[in-house]
C-alpha atoms as a PDB file:
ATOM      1  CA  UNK A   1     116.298 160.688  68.864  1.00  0.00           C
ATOM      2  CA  UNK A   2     114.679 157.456  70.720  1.00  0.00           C
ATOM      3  CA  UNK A   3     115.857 154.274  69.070  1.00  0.00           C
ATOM      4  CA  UNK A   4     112.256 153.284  67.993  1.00  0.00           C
ATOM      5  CA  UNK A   5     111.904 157.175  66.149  1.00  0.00           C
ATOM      6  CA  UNK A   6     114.895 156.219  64.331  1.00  0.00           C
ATOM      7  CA  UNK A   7     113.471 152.770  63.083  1.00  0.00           C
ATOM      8  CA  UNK A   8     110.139 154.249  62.177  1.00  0.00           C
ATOM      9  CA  UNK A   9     112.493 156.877  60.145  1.00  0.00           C
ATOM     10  CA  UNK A  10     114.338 154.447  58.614  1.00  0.00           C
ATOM     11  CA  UNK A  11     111.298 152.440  57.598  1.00  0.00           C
ATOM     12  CA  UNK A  12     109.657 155.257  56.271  1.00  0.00           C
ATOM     13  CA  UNK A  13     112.780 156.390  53.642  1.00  0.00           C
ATOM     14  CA  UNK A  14     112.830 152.098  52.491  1.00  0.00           C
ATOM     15  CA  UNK A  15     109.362 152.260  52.180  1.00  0.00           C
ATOM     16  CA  UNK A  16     109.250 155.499  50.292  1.00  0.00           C
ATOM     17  CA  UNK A  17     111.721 155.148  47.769  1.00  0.00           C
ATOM     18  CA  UNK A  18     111.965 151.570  47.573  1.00  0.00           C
ATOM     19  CA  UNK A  19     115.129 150.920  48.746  1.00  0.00           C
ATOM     20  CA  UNK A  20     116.046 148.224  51.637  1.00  0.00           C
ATOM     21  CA  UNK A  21     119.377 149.374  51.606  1.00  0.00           C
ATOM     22  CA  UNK A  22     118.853 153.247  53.120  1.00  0.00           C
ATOM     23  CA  UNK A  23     119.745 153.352  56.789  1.00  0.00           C
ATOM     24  CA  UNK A  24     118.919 155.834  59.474  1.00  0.00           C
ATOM     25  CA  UNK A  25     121.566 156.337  61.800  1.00  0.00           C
ATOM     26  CA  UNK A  26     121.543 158.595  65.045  1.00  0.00           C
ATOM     27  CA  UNK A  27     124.160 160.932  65.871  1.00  0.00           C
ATOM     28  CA  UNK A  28     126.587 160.781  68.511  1.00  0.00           C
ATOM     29  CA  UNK A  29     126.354 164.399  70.003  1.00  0.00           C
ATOM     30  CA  UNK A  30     122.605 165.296  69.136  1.00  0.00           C
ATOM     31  CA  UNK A  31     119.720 164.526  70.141  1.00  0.00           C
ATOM     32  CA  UNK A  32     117.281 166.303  67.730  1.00  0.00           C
ATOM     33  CA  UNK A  33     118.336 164.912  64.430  1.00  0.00           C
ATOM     34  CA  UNK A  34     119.597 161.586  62.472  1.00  0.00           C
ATOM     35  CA  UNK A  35     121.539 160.529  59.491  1.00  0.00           C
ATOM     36  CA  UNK A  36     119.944 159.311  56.602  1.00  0.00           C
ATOM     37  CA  UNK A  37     122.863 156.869  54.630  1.00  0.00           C
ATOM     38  CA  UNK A  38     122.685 155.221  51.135  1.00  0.00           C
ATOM     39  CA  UNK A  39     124.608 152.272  52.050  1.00  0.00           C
ATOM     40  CA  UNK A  40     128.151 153.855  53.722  1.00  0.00           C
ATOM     41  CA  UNK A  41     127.309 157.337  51.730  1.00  0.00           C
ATOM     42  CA  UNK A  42     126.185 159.878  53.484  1.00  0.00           C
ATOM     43  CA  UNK A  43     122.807 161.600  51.967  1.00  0.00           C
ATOM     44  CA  UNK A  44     121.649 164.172  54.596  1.00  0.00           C
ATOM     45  CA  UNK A  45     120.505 164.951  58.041  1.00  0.00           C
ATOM     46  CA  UNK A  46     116.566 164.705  59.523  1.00  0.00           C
ATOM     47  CA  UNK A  47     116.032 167.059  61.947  1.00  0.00           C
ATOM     48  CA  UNK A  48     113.319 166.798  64.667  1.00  0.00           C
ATOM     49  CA  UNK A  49     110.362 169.581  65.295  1.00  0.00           C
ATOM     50  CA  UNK A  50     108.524 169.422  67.840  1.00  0.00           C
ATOM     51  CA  UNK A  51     106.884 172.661  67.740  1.00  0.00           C
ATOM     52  CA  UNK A  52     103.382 173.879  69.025  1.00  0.00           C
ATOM     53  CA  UNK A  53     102.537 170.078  70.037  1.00  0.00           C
ATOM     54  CA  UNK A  54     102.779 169.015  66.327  1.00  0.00           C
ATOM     55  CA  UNK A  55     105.560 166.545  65.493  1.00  0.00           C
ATOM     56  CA  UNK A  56     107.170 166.643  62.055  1.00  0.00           C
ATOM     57  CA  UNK A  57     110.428 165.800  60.709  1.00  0.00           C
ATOM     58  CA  UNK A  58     112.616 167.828  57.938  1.00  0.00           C
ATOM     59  CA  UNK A  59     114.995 166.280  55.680  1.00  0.00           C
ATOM     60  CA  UNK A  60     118.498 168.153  54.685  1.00  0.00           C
ATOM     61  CA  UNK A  61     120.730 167.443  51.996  1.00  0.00           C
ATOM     62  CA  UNK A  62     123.402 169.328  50.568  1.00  0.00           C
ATOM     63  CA  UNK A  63     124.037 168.410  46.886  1.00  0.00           C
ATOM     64  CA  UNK A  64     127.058 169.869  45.437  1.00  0.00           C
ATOM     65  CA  UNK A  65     127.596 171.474  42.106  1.00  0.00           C
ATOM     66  CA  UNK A  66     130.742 168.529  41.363  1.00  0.00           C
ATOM     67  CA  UNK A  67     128.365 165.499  42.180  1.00  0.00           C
ATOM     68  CA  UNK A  68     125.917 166.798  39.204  1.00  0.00           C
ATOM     69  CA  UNK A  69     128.588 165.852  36.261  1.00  0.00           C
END
């Protein structure tokens, strides 16, 4: 993703759920998705879709069973 995609991305999470310190970072090998990080910890991956000339973007996160306790 374009620099400026990530930095409306980024804005967007702070924005949304109130929280400066949520960064969107890109990924080294792809060019279709970012990171999204809670300070150094990792929450999930935004993939891009560009589909049919509409753009959208879909948030992934894995949450595992042990994090729940």
């Amino acid at each position: 993703m374009k620099p400026d995609e990530i930095k409306k991305l980024q804005d967007y999470f702070r924005r949304t759920f109130q929280n400066p310190n949520l960064n969107v970072r890109a990924r080294p090998q792809k060019k279709d998705s970012c990171e999204l990080y809670l300070g150094e910890e990792f929450l999930g991956v935004i993939f891009r879709d560009d589909e049919d000339g509409e753009l959208s973007y879909n948030f992934s996160m894995a949450i595992l069973e042990m994090d729940l306790d």
